[in-house]
N, C-alpha and C. Protein backbone atom coordinates (compact mmCIF):
# COMPACT_ATOMS: atom_id res chain seq x y z
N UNK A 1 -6.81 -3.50 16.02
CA UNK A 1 -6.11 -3.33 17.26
C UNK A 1 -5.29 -2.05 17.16
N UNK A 2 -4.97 -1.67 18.20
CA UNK A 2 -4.11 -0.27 18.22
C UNK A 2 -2.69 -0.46 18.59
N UNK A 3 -2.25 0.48 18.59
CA UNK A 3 -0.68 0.46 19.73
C UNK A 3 -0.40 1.78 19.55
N UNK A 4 -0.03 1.87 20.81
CA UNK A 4 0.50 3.48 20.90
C UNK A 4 2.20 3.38 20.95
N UNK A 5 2.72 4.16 19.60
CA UNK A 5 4.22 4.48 19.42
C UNK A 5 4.77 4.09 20.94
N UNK A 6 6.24 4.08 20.75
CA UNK A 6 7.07 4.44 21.65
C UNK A 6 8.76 4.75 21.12
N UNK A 7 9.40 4.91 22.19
CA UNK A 7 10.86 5.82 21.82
C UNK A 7 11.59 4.57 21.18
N UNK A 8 12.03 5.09 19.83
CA UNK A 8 12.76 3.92 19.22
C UNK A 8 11.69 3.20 18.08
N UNK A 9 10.98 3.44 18.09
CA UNK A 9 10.13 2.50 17.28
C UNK A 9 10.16 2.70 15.86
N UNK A 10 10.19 2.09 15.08
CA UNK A 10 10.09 1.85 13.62
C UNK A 10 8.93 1.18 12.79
N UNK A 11 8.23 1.40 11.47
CA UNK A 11 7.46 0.39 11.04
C UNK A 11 8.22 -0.75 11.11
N UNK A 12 9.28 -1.04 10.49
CA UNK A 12 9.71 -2.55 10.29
C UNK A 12 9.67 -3.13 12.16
N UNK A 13 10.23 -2.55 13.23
CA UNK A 13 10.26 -3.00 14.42
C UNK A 13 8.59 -3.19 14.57
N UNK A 14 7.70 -2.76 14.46
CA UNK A 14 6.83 -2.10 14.99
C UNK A 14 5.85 -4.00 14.29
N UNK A 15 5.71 -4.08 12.92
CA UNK A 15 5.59 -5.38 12.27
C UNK A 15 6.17 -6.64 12.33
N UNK A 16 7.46 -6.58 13.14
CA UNK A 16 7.98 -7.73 13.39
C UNK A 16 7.38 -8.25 15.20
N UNK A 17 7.18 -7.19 15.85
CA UNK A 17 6.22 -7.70 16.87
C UNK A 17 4.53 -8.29 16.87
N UNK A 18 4.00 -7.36 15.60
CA UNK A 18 2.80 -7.88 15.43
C UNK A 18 2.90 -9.00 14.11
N UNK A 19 3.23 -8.99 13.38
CA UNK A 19 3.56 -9.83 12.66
C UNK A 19 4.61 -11.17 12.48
N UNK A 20 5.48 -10.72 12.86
CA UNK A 20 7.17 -11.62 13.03
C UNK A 20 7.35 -11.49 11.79
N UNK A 21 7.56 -10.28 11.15
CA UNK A 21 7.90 -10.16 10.18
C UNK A 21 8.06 -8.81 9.67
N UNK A 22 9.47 -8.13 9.80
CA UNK A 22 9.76 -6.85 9.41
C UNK A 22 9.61 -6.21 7.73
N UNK A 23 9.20 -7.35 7.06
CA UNK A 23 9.14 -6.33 5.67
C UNK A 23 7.41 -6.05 5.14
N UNK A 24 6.92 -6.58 6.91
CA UNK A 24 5.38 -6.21 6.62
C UNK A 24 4.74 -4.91 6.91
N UNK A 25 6.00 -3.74 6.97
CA UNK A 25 5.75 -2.52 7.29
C UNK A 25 4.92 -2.03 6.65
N UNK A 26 4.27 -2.15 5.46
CA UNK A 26 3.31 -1.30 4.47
C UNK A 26 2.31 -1.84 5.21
N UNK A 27 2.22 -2.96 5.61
CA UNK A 27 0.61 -3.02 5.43
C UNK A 27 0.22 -1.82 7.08
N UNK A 28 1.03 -1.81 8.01
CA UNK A 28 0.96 -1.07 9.19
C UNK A 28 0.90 0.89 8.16
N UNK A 29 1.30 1.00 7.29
CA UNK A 29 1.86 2.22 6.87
C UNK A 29 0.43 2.79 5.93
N UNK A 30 0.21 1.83 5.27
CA UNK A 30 -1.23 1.40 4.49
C UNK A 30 -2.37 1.92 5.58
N UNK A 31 -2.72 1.33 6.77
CA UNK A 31 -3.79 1.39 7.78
C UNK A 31 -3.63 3.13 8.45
N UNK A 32 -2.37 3.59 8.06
CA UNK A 32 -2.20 4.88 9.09
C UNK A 32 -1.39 5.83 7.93
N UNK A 33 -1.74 6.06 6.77
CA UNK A 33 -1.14 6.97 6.37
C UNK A 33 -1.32 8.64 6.32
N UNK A 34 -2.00 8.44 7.39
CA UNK A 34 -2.14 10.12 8.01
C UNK A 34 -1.00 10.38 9.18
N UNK A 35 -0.54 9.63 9.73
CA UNK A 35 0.52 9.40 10.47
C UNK A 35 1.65 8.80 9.22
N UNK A 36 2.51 10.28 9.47
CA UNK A 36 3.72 10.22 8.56
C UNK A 36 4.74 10.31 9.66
N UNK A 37 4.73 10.95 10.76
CA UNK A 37 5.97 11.05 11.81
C UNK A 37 5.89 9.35 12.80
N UNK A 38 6.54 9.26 13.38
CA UNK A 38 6.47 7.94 14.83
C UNK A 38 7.04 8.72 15.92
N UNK A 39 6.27 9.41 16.83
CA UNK A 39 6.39 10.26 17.79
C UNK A 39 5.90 9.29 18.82
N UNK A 40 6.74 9.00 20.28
CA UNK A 40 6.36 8.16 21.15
C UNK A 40 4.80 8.99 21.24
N UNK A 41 3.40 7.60 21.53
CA UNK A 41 2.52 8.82 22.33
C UNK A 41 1.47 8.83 21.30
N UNK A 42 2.08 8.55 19.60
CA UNK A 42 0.86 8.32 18.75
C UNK A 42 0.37 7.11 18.68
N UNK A 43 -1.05 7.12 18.54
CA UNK A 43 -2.11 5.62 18.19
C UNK A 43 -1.91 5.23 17.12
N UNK A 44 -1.51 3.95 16.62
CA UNK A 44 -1.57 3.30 15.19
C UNK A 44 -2.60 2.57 15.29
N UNK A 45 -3.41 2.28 14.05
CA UNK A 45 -4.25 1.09 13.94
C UNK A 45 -3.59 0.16 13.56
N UNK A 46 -3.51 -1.25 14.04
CA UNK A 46 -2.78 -2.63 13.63
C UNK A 46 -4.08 -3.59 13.17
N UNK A 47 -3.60 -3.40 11.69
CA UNK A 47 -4.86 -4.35 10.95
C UNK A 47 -4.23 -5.88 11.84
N UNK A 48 -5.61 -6.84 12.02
CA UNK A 48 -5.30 -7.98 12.65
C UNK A 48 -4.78 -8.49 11.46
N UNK A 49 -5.30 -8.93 10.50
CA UNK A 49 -4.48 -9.77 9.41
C UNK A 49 -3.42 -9.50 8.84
N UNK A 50 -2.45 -10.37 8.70
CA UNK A 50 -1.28 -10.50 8.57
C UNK A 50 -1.00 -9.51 6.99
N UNK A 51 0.25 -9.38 6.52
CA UNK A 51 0.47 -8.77 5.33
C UNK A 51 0.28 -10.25 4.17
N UNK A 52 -0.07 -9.56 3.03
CA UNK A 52 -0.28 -10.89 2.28
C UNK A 52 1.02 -11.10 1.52
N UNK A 53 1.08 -12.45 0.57
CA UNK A 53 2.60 -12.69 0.20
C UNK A 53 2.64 -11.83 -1.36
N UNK A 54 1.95 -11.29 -1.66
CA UNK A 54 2.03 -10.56 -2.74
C UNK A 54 2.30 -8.86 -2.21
N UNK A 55 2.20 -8.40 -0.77
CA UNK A 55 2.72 -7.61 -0.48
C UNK A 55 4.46 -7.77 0.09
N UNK A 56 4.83 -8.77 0.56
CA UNK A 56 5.93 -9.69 0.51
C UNK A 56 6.77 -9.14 -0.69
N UNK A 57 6.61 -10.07 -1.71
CA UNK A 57 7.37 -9.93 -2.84
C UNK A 57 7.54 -8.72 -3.70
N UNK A 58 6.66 -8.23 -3.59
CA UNK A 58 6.43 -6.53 -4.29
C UNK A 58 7.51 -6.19 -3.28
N UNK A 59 7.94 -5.75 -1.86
CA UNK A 59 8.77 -5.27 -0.81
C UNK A 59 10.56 -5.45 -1.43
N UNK A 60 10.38 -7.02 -1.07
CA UNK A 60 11.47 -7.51 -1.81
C UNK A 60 11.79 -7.26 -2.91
N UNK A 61 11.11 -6.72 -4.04
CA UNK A 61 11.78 -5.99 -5.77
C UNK A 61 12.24 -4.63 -5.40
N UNK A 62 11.12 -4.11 -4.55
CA UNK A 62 11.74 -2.80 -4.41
C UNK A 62 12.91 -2.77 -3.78
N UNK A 63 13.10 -3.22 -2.11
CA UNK A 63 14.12 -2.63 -1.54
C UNK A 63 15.18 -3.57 -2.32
């Protein structure tokens, strides 16, 4: 699935709408890492499947 940016947007915002869950930003960051800016206006790809819980907990050590 896609979504096109908008003003204000964040990975963590951006994963808690497709996901309900803001620390699933990698996996959105993972699918588009040619897109380093969030400029209203750019296309992301939104993998349908959810982030897994081993991307979860890896999130949580780091931050």
């Amino acid at each position: 699935m896609f979504y096109t940016v908008e003003s204000g947007d964040t990975l963590p915002r951006i994963a808690e709408k497709f996901y309900g869950d803001r620390t699933c930003w990698q996996t959105i960051y993972d699918a588009n890492q040619d897109v380093i800016v969030l400029i209203p206006g750019v296309e992301l790809f939104i993998p349908l499947d959810s982030c897994s819980d081993l991307q979860r907990e890896w999130q949580i050590i780091v931050v």
